[in-house]
C-alpha atoms as a PDB file:
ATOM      1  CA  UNK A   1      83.486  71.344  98.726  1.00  0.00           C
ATOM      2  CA  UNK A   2      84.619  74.090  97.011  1.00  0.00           C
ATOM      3  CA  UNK A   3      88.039  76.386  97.746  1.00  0.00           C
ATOM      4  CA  UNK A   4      85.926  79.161  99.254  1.00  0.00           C
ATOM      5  CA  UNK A   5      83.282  76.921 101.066  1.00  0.00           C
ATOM      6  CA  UNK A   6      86.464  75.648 103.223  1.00  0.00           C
ATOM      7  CA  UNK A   7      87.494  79.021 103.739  1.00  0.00           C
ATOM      8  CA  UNK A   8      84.496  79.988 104.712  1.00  0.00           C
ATOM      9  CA  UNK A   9      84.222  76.849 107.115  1.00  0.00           C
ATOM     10  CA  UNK A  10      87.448  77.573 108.442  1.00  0.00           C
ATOM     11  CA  UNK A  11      86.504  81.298 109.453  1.00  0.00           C
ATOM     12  CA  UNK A  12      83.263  79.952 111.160  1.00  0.00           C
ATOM     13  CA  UNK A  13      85.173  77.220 112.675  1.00  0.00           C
ATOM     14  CA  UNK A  14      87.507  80.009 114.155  1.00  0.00           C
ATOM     15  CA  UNK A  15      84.669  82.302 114.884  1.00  0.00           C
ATOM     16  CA  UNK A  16      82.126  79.942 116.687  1.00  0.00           C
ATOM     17  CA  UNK A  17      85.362  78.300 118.697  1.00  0.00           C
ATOM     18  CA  UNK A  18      85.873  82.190 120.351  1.00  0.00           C
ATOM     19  CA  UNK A  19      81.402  82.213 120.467  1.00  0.00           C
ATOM     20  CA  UNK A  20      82.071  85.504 118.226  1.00  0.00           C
ATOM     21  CA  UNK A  21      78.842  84.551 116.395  1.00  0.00           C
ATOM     22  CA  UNK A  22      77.311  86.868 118.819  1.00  0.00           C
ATOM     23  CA  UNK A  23      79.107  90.297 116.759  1.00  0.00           C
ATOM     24  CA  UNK A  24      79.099  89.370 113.889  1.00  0.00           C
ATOM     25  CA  UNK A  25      75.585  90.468 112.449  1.00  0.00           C
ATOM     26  CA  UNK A  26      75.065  92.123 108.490  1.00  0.00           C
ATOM     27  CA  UNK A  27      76.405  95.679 109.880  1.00  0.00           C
ATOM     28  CA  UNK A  28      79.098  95.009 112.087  1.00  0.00           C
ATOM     29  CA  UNK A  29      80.769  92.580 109.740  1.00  0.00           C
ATOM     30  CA  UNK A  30      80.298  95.132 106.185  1.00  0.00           C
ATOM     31  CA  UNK A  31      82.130  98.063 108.657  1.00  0.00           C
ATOM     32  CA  UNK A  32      84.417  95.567 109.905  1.00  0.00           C
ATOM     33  CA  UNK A  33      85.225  95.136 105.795  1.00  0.00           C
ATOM     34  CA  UNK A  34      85.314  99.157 105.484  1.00  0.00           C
ATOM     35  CA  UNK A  35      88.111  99.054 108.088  1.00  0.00           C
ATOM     36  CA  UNK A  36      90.163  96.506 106.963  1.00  0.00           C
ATOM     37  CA  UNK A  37      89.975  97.699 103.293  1.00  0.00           C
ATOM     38  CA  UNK A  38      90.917 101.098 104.830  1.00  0.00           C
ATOM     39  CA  UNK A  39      93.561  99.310 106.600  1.00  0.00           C
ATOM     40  CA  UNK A  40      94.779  98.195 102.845  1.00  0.00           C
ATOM     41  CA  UNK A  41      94.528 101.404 101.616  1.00  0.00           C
ATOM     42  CA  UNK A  42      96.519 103.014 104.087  1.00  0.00           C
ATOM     43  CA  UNK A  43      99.815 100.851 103.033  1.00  0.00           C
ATOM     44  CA  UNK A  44      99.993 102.971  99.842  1.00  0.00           C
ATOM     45  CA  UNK A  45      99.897 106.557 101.942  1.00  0.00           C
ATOM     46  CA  UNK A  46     102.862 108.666 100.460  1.00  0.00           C
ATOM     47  CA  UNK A  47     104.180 105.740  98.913  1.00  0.00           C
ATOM     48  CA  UNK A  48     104.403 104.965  94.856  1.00  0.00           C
ATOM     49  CA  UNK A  49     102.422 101.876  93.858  1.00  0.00           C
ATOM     50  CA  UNK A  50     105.528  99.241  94.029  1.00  0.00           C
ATOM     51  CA  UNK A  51     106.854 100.868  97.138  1.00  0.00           C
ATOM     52  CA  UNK A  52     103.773  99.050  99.049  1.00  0.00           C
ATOM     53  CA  UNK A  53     104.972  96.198 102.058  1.00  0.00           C
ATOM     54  CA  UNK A  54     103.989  92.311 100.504  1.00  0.00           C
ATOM     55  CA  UNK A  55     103.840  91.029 103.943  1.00  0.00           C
ATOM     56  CA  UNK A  56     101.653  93.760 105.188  1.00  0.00           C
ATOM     57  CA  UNK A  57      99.068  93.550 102.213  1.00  0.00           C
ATOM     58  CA  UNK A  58      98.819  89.896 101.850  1.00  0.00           C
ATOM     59  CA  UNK A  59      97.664  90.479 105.962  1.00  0.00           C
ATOM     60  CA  UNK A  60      95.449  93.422 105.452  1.00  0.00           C
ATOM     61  CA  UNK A  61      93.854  91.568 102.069  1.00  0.00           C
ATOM     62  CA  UNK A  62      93.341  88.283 103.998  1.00  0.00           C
ATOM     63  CA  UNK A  63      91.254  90.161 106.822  1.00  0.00           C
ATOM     64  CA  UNK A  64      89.446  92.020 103.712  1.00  0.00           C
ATOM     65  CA  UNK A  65      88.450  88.683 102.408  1.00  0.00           C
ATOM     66  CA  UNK A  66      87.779  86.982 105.597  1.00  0.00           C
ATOM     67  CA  UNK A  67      84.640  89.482 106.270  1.00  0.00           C
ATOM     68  CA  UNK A  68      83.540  89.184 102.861  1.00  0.00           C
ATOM     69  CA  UNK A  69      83.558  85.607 103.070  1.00  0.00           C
ATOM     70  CA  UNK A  70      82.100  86.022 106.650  1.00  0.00           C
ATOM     71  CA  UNK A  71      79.328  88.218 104.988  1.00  0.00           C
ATOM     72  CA  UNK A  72      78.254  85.835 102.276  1.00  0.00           C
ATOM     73  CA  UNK A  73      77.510  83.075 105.051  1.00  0.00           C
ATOM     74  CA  UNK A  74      75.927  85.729 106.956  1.00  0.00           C
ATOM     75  CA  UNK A  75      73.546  86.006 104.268  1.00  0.00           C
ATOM     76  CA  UNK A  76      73.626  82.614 102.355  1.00  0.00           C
ATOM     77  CA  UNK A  77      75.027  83.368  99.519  1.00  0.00           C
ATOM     78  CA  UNK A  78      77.269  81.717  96.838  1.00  0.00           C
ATOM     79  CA  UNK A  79      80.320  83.953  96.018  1.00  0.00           C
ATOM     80  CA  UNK A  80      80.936  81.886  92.810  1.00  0.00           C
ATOM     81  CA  UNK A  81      77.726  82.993  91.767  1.00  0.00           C
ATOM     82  CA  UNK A  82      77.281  86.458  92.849  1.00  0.00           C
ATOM     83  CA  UNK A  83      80.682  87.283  91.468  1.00  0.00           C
ATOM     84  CA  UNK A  84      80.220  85.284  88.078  1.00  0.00           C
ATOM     85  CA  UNK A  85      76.600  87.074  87.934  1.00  0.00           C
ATOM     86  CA  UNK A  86      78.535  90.939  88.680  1.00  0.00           C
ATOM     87  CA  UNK A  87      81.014  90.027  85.842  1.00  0.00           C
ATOM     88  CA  UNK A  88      77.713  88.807  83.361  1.00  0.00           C
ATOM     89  CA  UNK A  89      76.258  92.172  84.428  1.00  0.00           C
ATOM     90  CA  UNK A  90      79.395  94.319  83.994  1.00  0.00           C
ATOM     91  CA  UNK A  91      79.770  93.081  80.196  1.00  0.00           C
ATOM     92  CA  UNK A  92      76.819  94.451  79.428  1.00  0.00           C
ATOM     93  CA  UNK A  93      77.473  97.595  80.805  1.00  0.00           C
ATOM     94  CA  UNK A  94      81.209  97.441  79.119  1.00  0.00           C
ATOM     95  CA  UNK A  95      81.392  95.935  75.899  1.00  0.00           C
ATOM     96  CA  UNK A  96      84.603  94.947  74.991  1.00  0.00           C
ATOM     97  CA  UNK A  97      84.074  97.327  71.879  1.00  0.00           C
ATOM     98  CA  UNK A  98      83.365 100.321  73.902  1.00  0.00           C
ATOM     99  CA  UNK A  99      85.088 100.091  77.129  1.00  0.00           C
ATOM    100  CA  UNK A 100      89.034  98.368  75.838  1.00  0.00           C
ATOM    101  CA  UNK A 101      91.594 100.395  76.682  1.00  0.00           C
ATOM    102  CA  UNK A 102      89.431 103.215  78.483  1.00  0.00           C
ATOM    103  CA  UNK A 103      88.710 103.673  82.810  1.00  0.00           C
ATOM    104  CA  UNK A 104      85.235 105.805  81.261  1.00  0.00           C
ATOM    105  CA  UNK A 105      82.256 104.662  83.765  1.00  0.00           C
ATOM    106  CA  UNK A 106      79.769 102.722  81.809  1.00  0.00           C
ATOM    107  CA  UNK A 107      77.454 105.670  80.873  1.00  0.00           C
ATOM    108  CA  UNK A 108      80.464 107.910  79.599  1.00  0.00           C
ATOM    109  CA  UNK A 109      81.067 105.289  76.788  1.00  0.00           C
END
């Protein structure tokens, strides 16, 4: 078993011990994501980069990956291999001799 296959077993462990299988459908659980990731975001308000709380990210990033973990075994999926397939994807759309050193979107290269 995998590092993220326990995770994920120990968030539907936790989940189906509280019977919160119920909520947590495909919609509920992406807007639960939003909110937490707006929840991250909103530790660097009027704050420079570095100025940001550890504690208080490490907590708001956990939830973050909690529903996306929660989402993938919502909908079967392998994160190893959707995220290894995005990065396959995303070097073709950024070559490394195009896209080093520059934040240009894919078609602006």
């Amino acid at each position: 078993m995998t590092e993220t296959e326990k995770l994920k077993a120990l968030l539907v462990a936790f989940r189906d011990e509280r019977d919160w299988a119920q909520f947590h459908n495909g919609k509920d659980l992406a807007v639960a994501l939003s909110v937490e990731a707006a929840e991250l975001l909103e530790l660097f308000l009027w704050k420079a980069p570095g100025e940001v709380d550890k504690a208080k990210f490490a907590g708001e990033l956990a939830d973050v990956f909690a529903y996306a973990l929660l989402l993938a075994e919502k909908y079967e999926l392998d994160v190893s291999k959707i995220v290894e397939h995005k990065v396959q994807e995303n070097a073709k759309k950024y070559p490394v001799d195009k896209a080093r050193g520059t934040a240009k979107k894919y078609n602006e290269l």
